[in-house]
N, C-alpha and C. Protein backbone atom coordinates (compact mmCIF):
# COMPACT_ATOMS: atom_id res chain seq x y z
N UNK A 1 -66.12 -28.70 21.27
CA UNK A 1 -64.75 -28.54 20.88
C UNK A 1 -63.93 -29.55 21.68
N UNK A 2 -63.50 -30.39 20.95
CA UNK A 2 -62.42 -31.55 22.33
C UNK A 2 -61.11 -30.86 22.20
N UNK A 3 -60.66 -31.14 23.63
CA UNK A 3 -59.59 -30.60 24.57
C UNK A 3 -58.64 -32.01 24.07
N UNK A 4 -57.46 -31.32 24.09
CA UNK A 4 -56.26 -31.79 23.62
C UNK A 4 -55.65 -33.02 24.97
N UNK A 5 -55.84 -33.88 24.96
CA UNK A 5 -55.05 -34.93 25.98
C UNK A 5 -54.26 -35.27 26.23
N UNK A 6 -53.09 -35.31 25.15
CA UNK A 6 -52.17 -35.85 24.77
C UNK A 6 -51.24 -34.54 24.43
N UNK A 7 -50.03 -34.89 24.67
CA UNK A 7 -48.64 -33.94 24.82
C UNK A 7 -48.27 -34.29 23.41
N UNK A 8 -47.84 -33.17 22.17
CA UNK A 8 -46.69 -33.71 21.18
C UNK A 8 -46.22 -34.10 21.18
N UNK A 9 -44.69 -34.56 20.08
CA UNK A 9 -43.64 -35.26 20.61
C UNK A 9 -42.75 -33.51 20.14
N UNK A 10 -41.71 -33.71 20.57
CA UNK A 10 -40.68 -32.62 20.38
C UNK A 10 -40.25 -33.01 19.00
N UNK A 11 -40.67 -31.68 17.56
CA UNK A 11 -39.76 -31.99 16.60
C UNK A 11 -37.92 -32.14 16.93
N UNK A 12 -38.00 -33.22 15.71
CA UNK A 12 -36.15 -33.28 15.51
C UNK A 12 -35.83 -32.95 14.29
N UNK A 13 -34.85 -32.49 13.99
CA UNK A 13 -33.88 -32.27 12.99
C UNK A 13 -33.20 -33.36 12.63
N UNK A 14 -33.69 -33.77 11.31
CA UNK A 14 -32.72 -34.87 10.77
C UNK A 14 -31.47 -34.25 10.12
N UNK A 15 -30.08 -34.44 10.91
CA UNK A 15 -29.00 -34.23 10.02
C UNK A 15 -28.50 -35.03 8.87
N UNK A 16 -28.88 -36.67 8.79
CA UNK A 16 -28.29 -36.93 7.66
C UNK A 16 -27.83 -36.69 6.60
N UNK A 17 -28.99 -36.38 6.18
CA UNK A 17 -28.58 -35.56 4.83
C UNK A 17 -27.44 -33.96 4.57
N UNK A 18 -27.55 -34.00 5.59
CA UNK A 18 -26.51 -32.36 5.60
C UNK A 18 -25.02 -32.51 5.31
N UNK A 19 -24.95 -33.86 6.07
CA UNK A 19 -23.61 -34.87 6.60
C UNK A 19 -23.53 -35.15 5.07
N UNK A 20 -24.12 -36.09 4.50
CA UNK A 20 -23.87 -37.10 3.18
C UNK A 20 -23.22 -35.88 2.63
N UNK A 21 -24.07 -34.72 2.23
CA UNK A 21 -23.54 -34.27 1.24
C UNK A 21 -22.26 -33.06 1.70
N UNK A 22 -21.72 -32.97 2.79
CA UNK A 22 -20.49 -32.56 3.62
C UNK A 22 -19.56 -33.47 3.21
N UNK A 23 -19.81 -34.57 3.36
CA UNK A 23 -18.71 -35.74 3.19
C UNK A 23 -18.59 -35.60 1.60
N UNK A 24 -19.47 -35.63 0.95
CA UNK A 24 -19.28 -35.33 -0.70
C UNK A 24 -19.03 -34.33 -1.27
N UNK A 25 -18.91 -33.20 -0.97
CA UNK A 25 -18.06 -32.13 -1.06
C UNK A 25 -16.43 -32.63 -0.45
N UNK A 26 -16.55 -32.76 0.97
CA UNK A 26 -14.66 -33.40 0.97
C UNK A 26 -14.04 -34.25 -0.49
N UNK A 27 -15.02 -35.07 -0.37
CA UNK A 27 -14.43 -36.24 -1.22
C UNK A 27 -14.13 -35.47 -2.50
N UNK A 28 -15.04 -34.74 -3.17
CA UNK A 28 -14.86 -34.56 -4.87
C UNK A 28 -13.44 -33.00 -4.39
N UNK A 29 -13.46 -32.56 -3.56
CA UNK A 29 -12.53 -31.37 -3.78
C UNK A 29 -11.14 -31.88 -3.17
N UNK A 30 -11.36 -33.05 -2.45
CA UNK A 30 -9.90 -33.85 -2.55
C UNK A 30 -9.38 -34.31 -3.46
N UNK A 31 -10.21 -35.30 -4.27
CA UNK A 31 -10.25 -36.06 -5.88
C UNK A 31 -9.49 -34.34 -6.78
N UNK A 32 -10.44 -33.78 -6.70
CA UNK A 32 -9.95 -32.68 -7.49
C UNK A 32 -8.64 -31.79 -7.27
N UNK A 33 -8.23 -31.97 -5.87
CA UNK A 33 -6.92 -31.10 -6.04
C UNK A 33 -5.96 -32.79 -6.39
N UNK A 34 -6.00 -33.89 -6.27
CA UNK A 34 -4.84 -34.98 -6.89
C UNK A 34 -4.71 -34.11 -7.93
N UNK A 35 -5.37 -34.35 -8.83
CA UNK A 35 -5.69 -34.40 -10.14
C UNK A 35 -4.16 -32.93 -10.91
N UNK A 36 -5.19 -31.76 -10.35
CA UNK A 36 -4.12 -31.02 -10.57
C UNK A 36 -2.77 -30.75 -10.01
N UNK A 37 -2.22 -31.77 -9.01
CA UNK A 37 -1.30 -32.29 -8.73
C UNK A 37 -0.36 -32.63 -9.72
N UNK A 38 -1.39 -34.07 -10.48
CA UNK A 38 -0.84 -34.95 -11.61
C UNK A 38 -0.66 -34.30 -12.52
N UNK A 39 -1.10 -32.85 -13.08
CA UNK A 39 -1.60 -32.58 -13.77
C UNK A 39 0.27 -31.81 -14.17
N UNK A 40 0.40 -31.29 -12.96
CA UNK A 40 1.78 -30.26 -13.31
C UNK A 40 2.96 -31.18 -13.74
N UNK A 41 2.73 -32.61 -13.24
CA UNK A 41 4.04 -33.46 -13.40
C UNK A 41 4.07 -33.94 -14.50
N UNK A 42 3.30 -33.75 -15.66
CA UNK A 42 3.69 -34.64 -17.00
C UNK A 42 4.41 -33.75 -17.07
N UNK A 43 5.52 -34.53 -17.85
CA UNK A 43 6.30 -33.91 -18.94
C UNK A 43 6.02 -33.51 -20.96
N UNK A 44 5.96 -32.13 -20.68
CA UNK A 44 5.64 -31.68 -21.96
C UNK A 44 6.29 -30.43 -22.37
N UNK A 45 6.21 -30.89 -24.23
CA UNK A 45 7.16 -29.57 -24.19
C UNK A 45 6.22 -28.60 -25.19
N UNK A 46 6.26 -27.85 -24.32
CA UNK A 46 4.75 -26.58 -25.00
C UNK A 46 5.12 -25.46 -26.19
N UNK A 47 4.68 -25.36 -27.12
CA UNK A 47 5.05 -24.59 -28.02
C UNK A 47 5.47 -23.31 -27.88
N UNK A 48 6.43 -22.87 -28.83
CA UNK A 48 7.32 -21.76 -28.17
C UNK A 48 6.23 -20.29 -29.27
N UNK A 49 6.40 -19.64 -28.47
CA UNK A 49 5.83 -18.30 -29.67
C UNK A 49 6.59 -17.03 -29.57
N UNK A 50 7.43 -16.13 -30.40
CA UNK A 50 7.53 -14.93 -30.34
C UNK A 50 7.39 -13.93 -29.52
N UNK A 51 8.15 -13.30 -28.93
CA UNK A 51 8.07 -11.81 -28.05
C UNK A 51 7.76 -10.86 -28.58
N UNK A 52 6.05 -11.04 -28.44
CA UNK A 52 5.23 -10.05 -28.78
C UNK A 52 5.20 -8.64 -28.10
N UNK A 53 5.20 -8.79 -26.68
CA UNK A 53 4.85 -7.96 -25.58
C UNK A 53 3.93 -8.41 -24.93
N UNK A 54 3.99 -7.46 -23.42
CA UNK A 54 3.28 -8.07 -22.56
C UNK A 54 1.69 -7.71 -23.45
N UNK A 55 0.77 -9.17 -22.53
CA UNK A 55 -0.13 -8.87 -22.65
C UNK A 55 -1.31 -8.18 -22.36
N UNK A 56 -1.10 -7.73 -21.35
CA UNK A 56 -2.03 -6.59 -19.92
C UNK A 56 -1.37 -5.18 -20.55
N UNK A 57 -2.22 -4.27 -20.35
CA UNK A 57 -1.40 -2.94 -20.64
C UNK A 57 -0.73 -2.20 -19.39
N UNK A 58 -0.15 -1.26 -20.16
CA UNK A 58 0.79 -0.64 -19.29
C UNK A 58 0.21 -0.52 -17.62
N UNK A 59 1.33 -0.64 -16.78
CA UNK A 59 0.91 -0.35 -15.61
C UNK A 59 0.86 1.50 -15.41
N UNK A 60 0.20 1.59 -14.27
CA UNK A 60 0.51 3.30 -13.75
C UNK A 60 2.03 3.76 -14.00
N UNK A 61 2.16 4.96 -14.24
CA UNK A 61 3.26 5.46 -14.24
C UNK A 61 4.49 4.96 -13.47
N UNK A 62 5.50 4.98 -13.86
CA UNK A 62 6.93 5.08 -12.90
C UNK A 62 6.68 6.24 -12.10
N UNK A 63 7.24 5.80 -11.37
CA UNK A 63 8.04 7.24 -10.11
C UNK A 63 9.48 7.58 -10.45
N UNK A 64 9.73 8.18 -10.41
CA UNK A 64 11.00 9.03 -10.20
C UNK A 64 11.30 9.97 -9.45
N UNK A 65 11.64 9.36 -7.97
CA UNK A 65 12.02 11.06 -6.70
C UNK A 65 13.66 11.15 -6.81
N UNK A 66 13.74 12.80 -6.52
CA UNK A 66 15.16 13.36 -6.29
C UNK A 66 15.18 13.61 -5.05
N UNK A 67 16.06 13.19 -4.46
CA UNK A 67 16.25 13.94 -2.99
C UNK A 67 17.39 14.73 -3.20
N UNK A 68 17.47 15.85 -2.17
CA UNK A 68 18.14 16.81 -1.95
C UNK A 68 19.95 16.16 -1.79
N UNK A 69 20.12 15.23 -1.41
CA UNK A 69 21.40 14.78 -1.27
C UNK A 69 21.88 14.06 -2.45
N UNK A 70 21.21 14.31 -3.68
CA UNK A 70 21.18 13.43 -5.18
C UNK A 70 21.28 12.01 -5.47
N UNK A 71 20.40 11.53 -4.15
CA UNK A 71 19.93 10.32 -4.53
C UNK A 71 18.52 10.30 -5.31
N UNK A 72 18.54 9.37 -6.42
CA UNK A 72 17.43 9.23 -7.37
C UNK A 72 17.00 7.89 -6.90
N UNK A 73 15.29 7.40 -6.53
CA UNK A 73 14.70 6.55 -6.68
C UNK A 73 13.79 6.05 -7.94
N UNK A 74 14.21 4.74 -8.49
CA UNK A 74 13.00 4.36 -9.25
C UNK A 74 11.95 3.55 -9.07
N UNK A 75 10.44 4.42 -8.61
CA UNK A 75 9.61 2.81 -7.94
C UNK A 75 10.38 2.62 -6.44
N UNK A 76 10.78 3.34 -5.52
CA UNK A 76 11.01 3.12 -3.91
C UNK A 76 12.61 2.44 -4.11
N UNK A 77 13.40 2.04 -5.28
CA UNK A 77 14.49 1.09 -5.51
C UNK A 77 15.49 2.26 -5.79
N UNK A 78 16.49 2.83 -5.08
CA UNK A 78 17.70 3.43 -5.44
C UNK A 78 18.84 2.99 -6.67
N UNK A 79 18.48 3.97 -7.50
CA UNK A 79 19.31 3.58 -8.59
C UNK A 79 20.39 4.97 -8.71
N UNK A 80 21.34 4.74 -9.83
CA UNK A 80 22.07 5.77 -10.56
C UNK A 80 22.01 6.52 -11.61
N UNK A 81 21.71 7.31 -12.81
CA UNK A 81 21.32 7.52 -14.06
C UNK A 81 21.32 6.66 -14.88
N UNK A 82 22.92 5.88 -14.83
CA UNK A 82 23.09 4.70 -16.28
C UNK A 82 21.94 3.26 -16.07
N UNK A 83 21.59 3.32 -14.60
CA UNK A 83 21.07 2.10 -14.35
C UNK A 83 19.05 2.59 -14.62
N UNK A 84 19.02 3.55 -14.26
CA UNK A 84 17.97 4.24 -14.60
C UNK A 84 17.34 3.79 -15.89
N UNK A 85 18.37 4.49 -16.62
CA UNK A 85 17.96 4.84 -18.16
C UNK A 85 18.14 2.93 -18.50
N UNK A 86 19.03 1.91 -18.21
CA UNK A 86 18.51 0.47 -18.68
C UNK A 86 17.48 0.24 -18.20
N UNK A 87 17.24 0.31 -16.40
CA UNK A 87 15.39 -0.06 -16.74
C UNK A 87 14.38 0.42 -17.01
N UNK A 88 14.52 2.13 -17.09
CA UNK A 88 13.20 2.33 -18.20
C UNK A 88 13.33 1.92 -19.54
N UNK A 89 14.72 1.29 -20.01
CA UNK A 89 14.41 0.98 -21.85
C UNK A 89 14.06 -0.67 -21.77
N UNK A 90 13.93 -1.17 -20.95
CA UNK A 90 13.36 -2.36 -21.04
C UNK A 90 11.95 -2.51 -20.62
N UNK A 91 12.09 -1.37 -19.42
CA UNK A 91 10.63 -1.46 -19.06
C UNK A 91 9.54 -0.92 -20.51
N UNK A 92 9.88 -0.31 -20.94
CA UNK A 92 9.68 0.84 -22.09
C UNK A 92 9.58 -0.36 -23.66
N UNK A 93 10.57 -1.28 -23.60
CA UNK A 93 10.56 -2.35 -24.26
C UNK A 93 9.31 -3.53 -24.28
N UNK A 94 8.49 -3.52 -22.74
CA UNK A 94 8.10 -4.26 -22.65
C UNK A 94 6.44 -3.66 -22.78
N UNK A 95 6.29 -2.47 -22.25
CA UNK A 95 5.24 -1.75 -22.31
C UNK A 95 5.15 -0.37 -22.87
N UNK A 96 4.98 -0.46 -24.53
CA UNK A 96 5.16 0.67 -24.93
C UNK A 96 4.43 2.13 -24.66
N UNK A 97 3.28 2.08 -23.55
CA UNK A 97 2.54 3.49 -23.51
C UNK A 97 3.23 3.66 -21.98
N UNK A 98 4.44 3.33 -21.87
CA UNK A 98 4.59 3.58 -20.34
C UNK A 98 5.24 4.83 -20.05
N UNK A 99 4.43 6.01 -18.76
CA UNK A 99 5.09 7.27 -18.58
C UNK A 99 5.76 6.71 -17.60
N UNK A 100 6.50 8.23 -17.08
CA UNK A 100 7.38 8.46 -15.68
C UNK A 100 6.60 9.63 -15.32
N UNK A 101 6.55 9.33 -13.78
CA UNK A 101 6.19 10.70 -12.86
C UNK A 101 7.52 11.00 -12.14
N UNK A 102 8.24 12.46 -12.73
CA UNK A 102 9.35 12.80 -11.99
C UNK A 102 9.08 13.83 -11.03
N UNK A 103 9.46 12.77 -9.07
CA UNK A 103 9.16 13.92 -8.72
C UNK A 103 10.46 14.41 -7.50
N UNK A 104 10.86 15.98 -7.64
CA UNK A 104 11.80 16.46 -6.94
C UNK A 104 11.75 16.97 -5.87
N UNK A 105 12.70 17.13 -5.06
CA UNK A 105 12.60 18.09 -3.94
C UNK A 105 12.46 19.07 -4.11
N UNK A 106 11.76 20.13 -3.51
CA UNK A 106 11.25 21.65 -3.82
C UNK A 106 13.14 22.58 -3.77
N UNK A 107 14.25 21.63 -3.49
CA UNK A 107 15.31 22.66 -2.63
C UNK A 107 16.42 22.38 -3.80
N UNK A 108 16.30 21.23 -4.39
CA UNK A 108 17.56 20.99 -5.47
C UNK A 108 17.36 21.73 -6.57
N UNK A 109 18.69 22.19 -7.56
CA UNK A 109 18.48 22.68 -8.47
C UNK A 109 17.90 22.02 -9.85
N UNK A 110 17.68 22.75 -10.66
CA UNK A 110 16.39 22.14 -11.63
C UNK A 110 17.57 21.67 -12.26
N UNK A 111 18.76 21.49 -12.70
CA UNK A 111 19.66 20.66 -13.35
C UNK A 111 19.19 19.66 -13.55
N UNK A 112 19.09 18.66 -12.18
CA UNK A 112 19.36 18.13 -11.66
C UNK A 112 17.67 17.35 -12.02
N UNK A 113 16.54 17.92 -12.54
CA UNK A 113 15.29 17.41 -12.71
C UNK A 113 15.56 17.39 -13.96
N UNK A 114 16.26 18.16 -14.95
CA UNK A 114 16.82 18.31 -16.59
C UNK A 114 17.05 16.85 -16.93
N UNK A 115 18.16 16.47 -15.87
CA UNK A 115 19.12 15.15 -15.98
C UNK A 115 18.12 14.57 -16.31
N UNK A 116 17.45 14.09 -15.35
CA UNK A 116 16.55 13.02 -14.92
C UNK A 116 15.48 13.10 -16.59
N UNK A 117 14.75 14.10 -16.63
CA UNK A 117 14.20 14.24 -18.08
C UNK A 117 14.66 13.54 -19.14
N UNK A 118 15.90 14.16 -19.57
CA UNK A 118 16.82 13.82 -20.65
C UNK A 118 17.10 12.26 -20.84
N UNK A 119 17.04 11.86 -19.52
CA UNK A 119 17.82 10.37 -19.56
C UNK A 119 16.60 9.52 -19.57
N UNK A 120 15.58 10.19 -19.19
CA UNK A 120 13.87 9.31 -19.70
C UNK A 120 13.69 9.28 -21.12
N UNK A 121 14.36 10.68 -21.94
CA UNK A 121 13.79 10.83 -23.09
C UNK A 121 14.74 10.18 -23.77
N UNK A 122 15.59 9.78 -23.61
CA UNK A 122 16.86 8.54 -24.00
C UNK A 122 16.44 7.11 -23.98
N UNK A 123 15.45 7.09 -22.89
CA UNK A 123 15.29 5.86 -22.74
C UNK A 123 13.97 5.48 -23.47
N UNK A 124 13.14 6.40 -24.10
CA UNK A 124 12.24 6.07 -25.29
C UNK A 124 10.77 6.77 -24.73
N UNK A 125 10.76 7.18 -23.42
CA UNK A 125 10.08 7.74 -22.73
C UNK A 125 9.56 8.54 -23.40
N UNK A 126 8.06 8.81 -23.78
CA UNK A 126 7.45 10.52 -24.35
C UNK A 126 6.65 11.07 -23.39
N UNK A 127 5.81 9.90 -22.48
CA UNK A 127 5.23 10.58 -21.59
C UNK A 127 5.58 10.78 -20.83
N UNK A 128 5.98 11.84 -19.86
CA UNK A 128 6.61 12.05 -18.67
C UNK A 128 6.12 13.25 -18.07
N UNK A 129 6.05 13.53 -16.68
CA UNK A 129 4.95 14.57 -15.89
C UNK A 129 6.11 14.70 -14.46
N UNK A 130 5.77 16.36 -14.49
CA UNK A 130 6.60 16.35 -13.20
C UNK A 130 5.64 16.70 -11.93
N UNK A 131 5.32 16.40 -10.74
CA UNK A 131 4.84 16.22 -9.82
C UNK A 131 4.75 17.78 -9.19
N UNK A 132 3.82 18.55 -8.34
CA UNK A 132 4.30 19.60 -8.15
C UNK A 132 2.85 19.94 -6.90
N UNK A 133 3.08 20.41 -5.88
CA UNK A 133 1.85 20.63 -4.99
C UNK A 133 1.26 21.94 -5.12
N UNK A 134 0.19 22.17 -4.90
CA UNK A 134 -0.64 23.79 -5.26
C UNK A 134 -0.32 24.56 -3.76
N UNK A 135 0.50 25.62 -3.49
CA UNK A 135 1.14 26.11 -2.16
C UNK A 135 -0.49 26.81 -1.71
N UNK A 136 -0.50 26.60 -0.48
CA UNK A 136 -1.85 27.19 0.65
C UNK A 136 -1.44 28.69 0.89
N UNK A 137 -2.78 29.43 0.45
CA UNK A 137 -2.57 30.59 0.77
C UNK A 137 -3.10 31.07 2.46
């Protein structure tokens, strides 16, 4: 059996190639964002089409909270009834399966959740749900 005399050499790692194609990735995803650069600056005038409606369907419900001091929120945004009832009829305009979740303080009078109803069902609203917790026995 002959005995080994001679020492290896230490493998190396050739990086070249790792590099070339590093540098060619920069290059083509630089080239590529010009491009859509150039791309936004022509001037063109794009054909117009009809207000169909949106195209995505309805989002989740609206919110609607009452607080006890008769402030009404729509969606976290403090509104008034008249302003209410315009943006659910546009919202309502724009997405026809859209509900409201009306929800009240356990302490105000139900008038006051009536209102709020009435002025959804004005505004073209059919689906609408009132919010309510199951009390712990």
């Amino acid at each position: 059996m002959p005995l080994k005399t001679h020492l290896d050499e230490t493998p190396t790692l050739n990086l070249t190639p790792m590099i070339d194609i590093v540098f060619l990735l920069i290059i083509f995803f630089m080239v590529g964002t010009k491009f859509t650069e150039n791309e936004k600056q022509i001037g063109l005038d794009v054909p117009e089409v009809n207000d169909v409606g949106a195209l995505t369907s309805a989002p989740e419900k609206m919110l609607v909270n009452l607080f006890k001091d008769g402030r009404i929120t729509l969606d976290r945004q403090e509104v008034n009834l008249e302003q209410l009832h315009l943006q659910l009829t546009q919202a309502k305009a724009e997405y026809q399966d859209l509900g409201v979740l009306v929800r009240g303080d356990a302490d105000i009078p139900f008038q006051n959740v009536a209102t709020v109803l009435n002025t959804c069902r004005q505004a073209g609203i059919s689906e609408m749900g009132i919010s309510v917790r199951l009390a712990i026995r």
